[in-house]
Protein backbone atom coordinates (compact mmCIF):
# COMPACT_ATOMS: atom_id res chain seq x y z
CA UNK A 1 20.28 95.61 210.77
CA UNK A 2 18.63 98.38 212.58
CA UNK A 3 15.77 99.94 209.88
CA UNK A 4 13.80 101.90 212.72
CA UNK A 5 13.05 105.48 211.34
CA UNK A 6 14.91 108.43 212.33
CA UNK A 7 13.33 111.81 212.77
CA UNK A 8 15.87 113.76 210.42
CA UNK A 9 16.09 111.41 208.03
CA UNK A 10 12.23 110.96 207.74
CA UNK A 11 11.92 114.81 207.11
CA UNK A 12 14.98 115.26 204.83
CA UNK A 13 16.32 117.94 207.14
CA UNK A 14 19.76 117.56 205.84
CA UNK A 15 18.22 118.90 202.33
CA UNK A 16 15.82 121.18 203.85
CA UNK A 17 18.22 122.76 206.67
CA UNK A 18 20.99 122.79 203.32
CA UNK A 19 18.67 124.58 201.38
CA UNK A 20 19.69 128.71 202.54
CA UNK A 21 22.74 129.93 200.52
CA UNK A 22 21.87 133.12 200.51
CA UNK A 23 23.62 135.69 197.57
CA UNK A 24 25.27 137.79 200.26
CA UNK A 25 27.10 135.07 201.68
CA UNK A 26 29.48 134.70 198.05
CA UNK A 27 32.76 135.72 198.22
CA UNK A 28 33.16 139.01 197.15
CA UNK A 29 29.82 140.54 198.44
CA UNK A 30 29.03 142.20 201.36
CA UNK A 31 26.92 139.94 203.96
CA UNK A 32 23.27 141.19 204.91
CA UNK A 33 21.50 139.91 207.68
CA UNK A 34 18.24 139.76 206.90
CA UNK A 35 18.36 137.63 203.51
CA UNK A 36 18.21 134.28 205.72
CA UNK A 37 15.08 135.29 206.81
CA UNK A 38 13.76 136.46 203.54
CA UNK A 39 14.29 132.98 201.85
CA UNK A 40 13.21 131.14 204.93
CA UNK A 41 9.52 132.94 204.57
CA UNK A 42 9.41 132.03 201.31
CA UNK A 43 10.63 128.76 201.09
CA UNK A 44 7.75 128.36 203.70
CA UNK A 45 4.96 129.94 201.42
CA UNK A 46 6.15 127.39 198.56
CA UNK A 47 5.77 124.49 201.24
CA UNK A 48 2.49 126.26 202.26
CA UNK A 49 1.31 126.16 198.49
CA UNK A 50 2.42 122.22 197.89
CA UNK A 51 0.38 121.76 200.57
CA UNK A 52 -2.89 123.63 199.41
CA UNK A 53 -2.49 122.02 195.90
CA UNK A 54 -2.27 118.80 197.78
CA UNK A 55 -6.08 119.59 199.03
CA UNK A 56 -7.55 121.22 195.85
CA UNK A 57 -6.90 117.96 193.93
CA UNK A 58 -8.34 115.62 196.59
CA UNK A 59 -11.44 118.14 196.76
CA UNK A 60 -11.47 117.99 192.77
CA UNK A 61 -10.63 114.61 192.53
CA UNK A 62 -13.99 114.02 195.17
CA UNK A 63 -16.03 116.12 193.23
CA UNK A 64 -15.35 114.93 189.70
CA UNK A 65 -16.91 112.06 190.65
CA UNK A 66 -20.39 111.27 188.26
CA UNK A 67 -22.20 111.73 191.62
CA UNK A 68 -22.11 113.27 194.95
CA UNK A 69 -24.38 112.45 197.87
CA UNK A 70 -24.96 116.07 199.62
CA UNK A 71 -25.52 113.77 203.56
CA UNK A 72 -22.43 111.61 202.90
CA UNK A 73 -18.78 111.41 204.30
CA UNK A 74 -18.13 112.64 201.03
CA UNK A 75 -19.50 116.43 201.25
CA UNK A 76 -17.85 116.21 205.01
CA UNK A 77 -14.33 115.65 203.77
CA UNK A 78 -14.20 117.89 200.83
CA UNK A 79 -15.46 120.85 203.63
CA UNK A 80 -13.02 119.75 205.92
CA UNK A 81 -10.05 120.09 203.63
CA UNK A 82 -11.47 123.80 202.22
CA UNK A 83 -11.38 124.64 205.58
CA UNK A 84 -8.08 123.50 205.91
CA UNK A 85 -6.97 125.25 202.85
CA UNK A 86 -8.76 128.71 204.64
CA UNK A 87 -6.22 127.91 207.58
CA UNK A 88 -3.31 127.29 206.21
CA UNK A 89 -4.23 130.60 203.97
CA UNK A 90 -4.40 132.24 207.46
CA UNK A 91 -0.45 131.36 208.36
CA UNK A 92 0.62 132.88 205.04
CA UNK A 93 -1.21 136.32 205.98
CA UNK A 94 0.57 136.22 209.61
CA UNK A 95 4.05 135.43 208.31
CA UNK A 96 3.74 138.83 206.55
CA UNK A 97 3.97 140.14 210.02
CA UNK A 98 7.43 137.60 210.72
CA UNK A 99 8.47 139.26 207.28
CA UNK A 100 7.77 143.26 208.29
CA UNK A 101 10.09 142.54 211.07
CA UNK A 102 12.99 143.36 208.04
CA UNK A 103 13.20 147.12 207.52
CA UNK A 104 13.28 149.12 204.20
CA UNK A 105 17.66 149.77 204.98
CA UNK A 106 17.83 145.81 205.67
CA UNK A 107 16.12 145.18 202.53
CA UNK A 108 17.88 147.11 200.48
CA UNK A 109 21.49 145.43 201.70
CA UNK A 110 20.71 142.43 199.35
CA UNK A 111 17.51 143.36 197.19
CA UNK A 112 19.52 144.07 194.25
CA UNK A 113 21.64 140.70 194.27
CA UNK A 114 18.41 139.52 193.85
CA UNK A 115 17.45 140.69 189.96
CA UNK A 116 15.30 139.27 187.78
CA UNK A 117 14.14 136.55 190.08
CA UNK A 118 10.84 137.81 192.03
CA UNK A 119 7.63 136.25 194.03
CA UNK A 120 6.04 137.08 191.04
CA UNK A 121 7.69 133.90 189.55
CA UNK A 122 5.80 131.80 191.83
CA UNK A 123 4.38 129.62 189.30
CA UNK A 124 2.93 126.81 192.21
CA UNK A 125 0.50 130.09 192.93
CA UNK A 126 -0.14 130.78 189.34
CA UNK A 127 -1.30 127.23 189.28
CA UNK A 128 -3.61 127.41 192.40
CA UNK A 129 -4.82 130.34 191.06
CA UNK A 130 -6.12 128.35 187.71
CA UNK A 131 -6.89 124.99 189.70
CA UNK A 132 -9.45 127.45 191.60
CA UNK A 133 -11.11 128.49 188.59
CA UNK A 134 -9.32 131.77 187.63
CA UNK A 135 -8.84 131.92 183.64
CA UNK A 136 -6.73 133.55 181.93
CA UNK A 137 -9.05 136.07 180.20
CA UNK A 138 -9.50 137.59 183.96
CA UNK A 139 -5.76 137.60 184.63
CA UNK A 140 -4.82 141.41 185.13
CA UNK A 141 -1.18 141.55 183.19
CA UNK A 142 -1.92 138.99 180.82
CA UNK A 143 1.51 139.20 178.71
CA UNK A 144 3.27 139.79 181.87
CA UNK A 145 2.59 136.57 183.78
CA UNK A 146 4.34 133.81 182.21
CA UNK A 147 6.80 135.89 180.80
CA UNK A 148 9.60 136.04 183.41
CA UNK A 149 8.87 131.73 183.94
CA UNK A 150 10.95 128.95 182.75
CA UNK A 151 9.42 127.73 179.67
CA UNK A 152 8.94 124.03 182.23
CA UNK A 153 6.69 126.13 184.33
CA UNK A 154 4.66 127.82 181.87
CA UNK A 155 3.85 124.34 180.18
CA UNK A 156 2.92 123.44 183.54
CA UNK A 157 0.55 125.79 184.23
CA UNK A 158 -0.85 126.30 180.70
CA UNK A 159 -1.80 122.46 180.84
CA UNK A 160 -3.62 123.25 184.42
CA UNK A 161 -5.45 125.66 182.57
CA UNK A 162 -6.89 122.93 180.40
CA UNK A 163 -7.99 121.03 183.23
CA UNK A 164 -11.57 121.07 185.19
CA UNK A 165 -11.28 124.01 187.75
CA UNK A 166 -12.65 123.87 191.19
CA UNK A 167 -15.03 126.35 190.25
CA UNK A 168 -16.59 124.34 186.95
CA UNK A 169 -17.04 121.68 189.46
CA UNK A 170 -18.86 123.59 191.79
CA UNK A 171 -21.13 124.71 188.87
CA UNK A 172 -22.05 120.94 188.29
CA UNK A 173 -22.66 119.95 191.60
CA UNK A 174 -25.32 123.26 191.73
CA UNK A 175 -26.73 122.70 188.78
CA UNK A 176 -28.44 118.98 189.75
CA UNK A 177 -30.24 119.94 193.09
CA UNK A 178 -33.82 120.13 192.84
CA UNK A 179 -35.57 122.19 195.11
CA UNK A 180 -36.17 125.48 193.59
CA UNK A 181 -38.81 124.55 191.03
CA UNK A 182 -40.70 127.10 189.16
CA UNK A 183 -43.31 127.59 191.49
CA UNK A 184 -41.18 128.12 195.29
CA UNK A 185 -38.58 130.45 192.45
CA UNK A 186 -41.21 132.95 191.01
CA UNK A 187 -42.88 133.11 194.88
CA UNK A 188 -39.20 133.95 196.09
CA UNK A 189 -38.82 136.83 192.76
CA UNK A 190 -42.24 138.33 193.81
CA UNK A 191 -41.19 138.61 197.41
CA UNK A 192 -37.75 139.84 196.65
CA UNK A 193 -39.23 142.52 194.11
CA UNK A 194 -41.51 143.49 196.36
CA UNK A 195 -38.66 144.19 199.04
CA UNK A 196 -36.54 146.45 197.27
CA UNK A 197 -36.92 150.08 198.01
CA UNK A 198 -37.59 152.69 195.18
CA UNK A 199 -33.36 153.19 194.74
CA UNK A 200 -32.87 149.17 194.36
CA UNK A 201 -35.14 149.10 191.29
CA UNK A 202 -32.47 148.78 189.15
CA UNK A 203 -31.88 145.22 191.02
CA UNK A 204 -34.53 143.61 188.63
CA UNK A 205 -32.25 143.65 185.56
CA UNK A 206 -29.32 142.32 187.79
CA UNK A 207 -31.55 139.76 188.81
CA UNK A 208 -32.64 138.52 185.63
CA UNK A 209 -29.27 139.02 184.15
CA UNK A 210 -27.65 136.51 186.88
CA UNK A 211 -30.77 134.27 187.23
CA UNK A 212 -32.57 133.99 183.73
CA UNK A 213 -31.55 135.90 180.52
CA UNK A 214 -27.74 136.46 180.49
CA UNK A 215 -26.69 139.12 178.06
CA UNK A 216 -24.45 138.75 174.68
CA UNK A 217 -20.67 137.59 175.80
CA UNK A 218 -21.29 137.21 179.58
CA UNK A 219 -18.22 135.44 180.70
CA UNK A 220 -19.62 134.23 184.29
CA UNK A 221 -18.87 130.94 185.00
CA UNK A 222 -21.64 129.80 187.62
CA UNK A 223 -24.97 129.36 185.44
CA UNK A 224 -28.32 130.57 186.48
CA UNK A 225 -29.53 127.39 187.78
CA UNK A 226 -26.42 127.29 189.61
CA UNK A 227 -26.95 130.63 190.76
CA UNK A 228 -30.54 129.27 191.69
CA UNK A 229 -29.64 126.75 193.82
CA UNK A 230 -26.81 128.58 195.43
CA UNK A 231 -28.99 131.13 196.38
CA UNK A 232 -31.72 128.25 197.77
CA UNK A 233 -28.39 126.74 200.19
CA UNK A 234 -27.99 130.46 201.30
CA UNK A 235 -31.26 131.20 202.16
CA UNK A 236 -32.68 128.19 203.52
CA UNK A 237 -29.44 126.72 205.44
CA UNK A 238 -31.12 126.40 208.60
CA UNK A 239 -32.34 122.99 207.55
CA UNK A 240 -30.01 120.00 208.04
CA UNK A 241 -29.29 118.67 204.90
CA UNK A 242 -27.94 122.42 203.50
CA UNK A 243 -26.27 122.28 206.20
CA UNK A 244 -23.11 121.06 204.39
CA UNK A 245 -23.29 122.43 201.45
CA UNK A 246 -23.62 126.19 203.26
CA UNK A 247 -20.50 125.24 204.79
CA UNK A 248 -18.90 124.53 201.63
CA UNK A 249 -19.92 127.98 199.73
CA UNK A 250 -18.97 129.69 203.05
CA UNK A 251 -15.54 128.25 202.65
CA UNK A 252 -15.09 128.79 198.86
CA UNK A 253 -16.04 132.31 199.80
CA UNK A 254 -13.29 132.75 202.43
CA UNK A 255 -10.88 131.07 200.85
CA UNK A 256 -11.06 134.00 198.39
CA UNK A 257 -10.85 136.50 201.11
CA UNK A 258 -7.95 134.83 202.93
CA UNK A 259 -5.90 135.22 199.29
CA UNK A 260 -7.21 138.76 199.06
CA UNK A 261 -6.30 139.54 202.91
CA UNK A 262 -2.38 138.59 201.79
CA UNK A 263 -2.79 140.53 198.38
CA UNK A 264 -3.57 143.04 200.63
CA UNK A 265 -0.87 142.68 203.29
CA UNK A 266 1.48 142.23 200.09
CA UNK A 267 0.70 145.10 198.74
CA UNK A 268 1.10 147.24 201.51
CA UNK A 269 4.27 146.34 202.56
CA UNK A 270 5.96 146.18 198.88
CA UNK A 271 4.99 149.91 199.67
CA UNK A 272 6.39 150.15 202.72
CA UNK A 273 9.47 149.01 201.51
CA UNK A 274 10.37 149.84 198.20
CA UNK A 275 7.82 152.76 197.42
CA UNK A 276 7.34 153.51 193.91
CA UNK A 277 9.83 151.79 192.88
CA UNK A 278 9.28 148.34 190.15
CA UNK A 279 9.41 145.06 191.45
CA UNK A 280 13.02 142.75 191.13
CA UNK A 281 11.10 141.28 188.63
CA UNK A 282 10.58 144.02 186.53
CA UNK A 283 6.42 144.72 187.28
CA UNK A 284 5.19 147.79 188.91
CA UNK A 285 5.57 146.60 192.26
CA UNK A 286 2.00 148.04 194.42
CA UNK A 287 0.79 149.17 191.36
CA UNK A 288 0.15 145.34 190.18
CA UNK A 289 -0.37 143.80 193.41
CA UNK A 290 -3.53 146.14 193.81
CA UNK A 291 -4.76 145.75 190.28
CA UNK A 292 -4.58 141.50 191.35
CA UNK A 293 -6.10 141.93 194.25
CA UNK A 294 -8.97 143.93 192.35
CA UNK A 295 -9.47 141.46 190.14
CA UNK A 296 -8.45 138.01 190.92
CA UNK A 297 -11.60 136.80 192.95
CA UNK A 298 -12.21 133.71 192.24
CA UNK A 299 -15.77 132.73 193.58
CA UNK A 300 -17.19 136.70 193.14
CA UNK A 301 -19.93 134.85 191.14
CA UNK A 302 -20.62 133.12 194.92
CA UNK A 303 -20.10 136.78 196.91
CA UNK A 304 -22.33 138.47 194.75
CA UNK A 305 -25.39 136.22 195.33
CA UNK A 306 -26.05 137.82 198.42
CA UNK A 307 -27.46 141.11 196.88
CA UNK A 308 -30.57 138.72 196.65
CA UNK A 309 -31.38 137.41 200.10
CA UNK A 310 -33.90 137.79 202.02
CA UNK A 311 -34.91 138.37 205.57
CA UNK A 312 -35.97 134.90 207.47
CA UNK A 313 -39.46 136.49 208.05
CA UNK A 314 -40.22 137.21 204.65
CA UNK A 315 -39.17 133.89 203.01
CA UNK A 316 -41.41 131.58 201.13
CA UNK A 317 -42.88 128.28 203.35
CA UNK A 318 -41.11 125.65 201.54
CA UNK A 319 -43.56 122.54 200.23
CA UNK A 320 -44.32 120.03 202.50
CA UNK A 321 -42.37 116.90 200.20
CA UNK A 322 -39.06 119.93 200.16
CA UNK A 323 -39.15 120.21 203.76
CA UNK A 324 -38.76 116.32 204.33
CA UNK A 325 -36.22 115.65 201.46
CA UNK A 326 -34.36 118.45 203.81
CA UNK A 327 -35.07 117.52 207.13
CA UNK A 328 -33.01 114.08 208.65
């Protein structure tokens, strides 16, 4: 009996290549074009997203762990998948350009076969979105986001939201480094205060809020030792062991412009091609896309760190027994 694999079969092609029946196609309706290629792209981003959730939960799985050497294998492979994430976050961006290939008119020949269903009921994005670290206190549309889902998906993603997020994670694995102790932190304050010109004054009370005395119902999610030691991997990466862990915030970081770069691209051409008009799912089309994009950064807490660097010159000479826990 011949068992050798066979490329179709090992891909499911007949299932996958099945998978277009587009609405147009029924008997009764006029045909448009240009609906094979809208469900192709998107069949693609859902593909795209299994994927990506595929790499979060290794990364989380690697990181939940009760302890993570920062030289190790470890640090290397959770990078290496982020960065994968960031490319694969790349190809969704670019098939926006595959997509604008479809005019407003083409559109238009099957967009209304398509009511109620919408992107917006995407719920494997929804649940990247939360497996990142977005709650749903920051959602922008709260009542609106679950509410056109299958109840199945919204217990889905309402028990992700009970889970550990990437970001929490992150948090931990801040919090426990060691290197800026009292002494090398209130040298790197005095230098940094000293730095800011007569407008930046106001900088101090951001500082203090994000680094030492956060304010009545402050909802940020990285705490200031975390912020601490982030700040330390920013500013000192030039020595090997921070090496890594740069890399890693880097990534975190672009992964959130990479989903803001297709908010973006979203956004614009929902404009191009419907206007003002409301979404097939009954939002406000543009209008929400940009209010998301506004507000559904993820690592922000990461982004904003920056405000407090400081020039290479001007940064405090780390301690001798520092220098050689960071050296190889």
């Amino acid at each position: 009996m011949n068992t050798s694999m066979y490329y179709a079969d090992y891909l499911q092609l007949d299932k996958i290549l099945g998978s277009q029946l587009p609405e147009s196609d029924k008997e009764g309706k006029q045909k448009a074009h240009d609906e094979m290629l809208f469900i192709i792209i998107h069949q693609a981003y859902e593909l795209w997203f299994k994927q990506i959730l595929f790499e979060v939960d290794s990364v989380a799985g690697i990181m939940n762990k009760p302890a993570l050497n920062d030289n190790s294998p470890e640090l290397q492979t959770i990078v290496h998948r982020l960065q994968r994430v960031v490319t694969i976050l790349k190809v969704l961006v670019h098939q926006i350009d595959i997509m604008e290939t479809m005019t407003p008119m083409d559109f238009l020949d099957f967009r209304d076969m398509l009511r109620p269903a919408s992107g917006f009921q995407s719920w494997q994005f929804k649940v990247l979105e939360a497996k990142l670290g977005l709650k749903y206190e920051q959602r922008h549309g709260q009542d609106y986001y679950t509410s056109h889902l299958r109840n199945y998906h919204v217990d889905v993603i309402k028990e992700v939201e009970k889970q550990t997020p990437l970001l929490t994670l992150l948090n931990s694995w801040l919090e426990r480094m060691p290197f800026f102790e009292d002494s090398l932190w209130n040298e790197y304050k005095k230098v940094y205060t000293n730095s800011l010109a007569e407008a930046e004054k106001d900088n101090l009370n951001y500082f203090d809020e994000v680094f030492a005395n956060r304010p009545a119902g402050d909802v940020r999610q990285l705490s200031p030792k975390a912020c601490r030691n982030a700040l330390f991997i920013m500013a000192y990466r030039g020595y090997p062991m921070l090496e890594l862990p740069w890399q890693l915030l880097n990534t975190l970081l672009e992964i959130d412009v990479q989903m803001g770069t297709w908010r973006y691209r979203h956004m614009n051409m929902v404009k191009r091609m419907i206007g003002t008009r409301i979404g097939t799912g009954g939002s406000s089309g543009a209008g929400y896309l940009k209010a998301a994009m506004d507000k559904h950064y993820i690592f922000n807490e990461v982004a904003q760190l920056t405000s407090f660097l400081l020039e290479r010159r001007n940064l405090p000479t780390l301690p001798n027994d520092v220098s050689k826990q960071l050296g190889y």
